[in-house]
Protein backbone atom coordinates (compact mmCIF):
# COMPACT_ATOMS: atom_id res chain seq x y z
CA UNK A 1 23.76 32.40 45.96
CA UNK A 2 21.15 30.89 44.52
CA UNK A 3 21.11 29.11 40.42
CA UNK A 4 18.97 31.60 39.12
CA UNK A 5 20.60 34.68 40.40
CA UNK A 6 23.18 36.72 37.86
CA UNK A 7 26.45 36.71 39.51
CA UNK A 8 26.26 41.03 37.74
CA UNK A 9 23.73 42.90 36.33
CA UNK A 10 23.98 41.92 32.64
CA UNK A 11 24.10 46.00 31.57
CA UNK A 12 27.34 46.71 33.52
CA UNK A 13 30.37 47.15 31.17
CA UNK A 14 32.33 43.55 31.21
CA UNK A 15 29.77 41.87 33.33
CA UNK A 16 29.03 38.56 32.23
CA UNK A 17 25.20 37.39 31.65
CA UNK A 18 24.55 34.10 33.68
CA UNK A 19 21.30 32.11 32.01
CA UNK A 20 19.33 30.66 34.61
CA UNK A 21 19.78 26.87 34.43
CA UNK A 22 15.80 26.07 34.37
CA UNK A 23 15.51 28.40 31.03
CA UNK A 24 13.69 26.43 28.14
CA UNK A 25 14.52 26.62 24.49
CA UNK A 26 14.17 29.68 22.78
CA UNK A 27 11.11 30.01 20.13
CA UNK A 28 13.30 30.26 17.24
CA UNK A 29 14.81 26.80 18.49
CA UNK A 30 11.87 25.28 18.80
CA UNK A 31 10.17 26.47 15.39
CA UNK A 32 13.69 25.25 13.61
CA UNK A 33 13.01 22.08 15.18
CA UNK A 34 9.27 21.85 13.64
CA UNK A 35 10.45 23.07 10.26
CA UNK A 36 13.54 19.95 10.30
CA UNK A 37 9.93 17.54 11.30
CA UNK A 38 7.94 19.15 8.83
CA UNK A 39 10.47 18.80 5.77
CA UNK A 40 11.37 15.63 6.84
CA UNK A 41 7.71 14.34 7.06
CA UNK A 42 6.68 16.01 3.96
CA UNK A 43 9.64 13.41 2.02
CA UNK A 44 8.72 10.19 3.85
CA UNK A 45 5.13 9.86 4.25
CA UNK A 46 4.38 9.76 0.12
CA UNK A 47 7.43 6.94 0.71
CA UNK A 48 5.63 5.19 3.19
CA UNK A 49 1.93 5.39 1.78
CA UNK A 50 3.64 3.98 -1.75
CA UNK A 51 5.46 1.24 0.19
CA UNK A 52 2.28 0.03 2.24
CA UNK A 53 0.58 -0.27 -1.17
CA UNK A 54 2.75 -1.81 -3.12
CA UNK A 55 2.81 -4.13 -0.25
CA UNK A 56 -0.85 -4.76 -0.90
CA UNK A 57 -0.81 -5.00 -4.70
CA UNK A 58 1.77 -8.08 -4.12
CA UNK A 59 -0.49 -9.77 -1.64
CA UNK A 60 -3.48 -9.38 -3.99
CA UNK A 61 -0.84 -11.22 -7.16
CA UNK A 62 0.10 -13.52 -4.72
CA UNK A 63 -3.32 -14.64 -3.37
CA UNK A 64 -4.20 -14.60 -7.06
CA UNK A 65 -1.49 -17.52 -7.97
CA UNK A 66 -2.33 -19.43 -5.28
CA UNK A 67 -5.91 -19.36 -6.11
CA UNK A 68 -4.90 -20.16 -9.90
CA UNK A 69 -2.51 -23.30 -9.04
CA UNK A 70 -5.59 -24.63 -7.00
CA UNK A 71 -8.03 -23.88 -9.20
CA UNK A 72 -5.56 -25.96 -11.49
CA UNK A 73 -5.91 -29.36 -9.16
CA UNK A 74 -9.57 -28.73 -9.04
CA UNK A 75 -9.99 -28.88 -12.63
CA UNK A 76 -7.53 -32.00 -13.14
CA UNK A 77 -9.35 -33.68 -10.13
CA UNK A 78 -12.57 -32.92 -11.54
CA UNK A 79 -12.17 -32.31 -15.36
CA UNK A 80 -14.46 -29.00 -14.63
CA UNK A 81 -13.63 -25.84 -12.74
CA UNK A 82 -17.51 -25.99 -11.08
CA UNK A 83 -20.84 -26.11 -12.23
CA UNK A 84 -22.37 -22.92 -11.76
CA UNK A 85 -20.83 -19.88 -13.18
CA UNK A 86 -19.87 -17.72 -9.86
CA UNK A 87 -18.15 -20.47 -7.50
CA UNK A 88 -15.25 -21.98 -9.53
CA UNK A 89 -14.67 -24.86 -7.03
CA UNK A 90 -12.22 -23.27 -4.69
CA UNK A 91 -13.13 -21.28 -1.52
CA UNK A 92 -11.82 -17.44 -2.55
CA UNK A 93 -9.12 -16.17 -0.51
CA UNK A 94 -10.51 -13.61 2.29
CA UNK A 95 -8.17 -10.68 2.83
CA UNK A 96 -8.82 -6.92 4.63
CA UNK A 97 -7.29 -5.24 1.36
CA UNK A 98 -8.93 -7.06 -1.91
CA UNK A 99 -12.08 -9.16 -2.62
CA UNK A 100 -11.31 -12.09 -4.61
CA UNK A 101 -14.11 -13.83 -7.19
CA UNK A 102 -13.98 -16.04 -9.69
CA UNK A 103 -16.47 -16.52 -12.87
CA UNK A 104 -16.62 -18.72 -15.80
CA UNK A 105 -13.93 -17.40 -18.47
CA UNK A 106 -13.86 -16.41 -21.94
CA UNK A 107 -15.79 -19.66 -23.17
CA UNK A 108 -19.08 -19.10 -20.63
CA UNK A 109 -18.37 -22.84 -19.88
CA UNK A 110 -16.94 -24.84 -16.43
CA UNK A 111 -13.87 -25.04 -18.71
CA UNK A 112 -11.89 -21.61 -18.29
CA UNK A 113 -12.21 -19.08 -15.42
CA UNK A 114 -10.90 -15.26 -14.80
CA UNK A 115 -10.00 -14.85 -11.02
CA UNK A 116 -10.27 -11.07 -9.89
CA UNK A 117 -8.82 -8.80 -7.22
CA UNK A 118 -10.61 -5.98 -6.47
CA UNK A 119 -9.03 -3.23 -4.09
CA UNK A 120 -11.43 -2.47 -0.75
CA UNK A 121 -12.22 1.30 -0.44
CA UNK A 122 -12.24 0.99 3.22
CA UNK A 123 -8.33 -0.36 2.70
CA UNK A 124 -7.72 3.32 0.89
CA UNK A 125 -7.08 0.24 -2.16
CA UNK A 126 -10.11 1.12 -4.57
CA UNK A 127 -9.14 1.76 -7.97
CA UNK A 128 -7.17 -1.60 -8.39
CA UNK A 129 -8.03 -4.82 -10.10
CA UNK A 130 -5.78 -7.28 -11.15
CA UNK A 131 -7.10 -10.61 -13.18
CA UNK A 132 -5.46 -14.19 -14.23
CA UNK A 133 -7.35 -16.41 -15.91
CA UNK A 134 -6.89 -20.44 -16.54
CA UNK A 135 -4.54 -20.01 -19.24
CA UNK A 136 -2.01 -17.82 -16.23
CA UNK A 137 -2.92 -14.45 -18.52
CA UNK A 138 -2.18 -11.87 -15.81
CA UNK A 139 -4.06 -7.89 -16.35
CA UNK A 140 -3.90 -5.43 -14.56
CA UNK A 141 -7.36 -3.85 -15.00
CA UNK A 142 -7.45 -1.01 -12.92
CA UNK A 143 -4.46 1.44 -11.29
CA UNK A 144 -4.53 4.33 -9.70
CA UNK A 145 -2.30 6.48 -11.72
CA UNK A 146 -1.60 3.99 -14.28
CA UNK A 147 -1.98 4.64 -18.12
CA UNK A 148 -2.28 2.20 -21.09
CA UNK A 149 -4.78 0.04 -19.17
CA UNK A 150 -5.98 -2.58 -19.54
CA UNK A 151 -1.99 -3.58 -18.98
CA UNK A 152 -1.09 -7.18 -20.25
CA UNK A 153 0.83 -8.59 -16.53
CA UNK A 154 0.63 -7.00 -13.13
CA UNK A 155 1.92 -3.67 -12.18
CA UNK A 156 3.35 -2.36 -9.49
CA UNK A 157 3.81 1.31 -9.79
CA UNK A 158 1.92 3.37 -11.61
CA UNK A 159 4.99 3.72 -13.65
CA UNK A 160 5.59 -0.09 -14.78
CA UNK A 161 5.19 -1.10 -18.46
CA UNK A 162 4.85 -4.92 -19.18
């Protein structure tokens, strides 16, 4: 006797019903299954979008006090942060998620400058600007989500206060 043959007919008073051993799952089984993916996915994706941004806002901050603290030797080297007011002496940082410039500050002279972030759209990161200047006054200027802006540091989450 072959696997997939019932040992009784299934109808027959106190038969037993053998299921043939090459028999799938059911359709309820499998749309259980999808519903447990679905739920699941619904709760970690927002997670994981939030995570890979935040991830992004600290590499802009970061970038940004790097830039700052050599923006700092170039002015103590040179007395000057540059003399035109769009290239502050430094080569910008390059990065997929941000562009980075740097002007003349507050003073429209080579003696201050305001370094900016400014999220890529093509990085899904428009929307957010962050700013420190030569005096290490950190704004955020721009966050998706984010009220009370300009903020006087650098947020995180929408959510932050400084």
């Amino acid at each position: 006797m072959g696997l997939n043959a019932p040992l009784h007919h299934p109808r027959q008073p106190g038969a037993a019903f053998v299921r043939s051993a090459a028999a799938g799952f059911t359709l309820i089984e499998l749309m259980i299954t999808v519903a447990i993916v679905a739920i699941i996915a619904s709760v970690a994706y927002p997670q994981y979008t939030d995570y890979v941004r935040r991830s992004r806002v600290a590499e802009a901050t970061g970038l940004l006090s790097t830039t700052r603290v050599r923006l700092e030797q170039y002015f103590q080297d040179n007395r000057n942060y540059d003399s035109t007011a769009t290239a502050c002496g430094v080569v910008m940082p390059s990065a997929d998620n941000f562009t980075y410039t740097c002007t003349w500050g507050a003073s429209g002279t080579s003696q201050s400058f305001i370094l900016s972030a400014t999220g890529k759209a093509s990085a899904g990161m428009s929307g957010y600007t962050f700013t420190v200047d030569n005096d290490n006054q950190q704004r955020t200027t721009a966050f998706v989500g984010a009220t009370g802006l300009p903020a006087a540091c650098w947020l995180r989450r929408p959510s932050d206060t400084c």
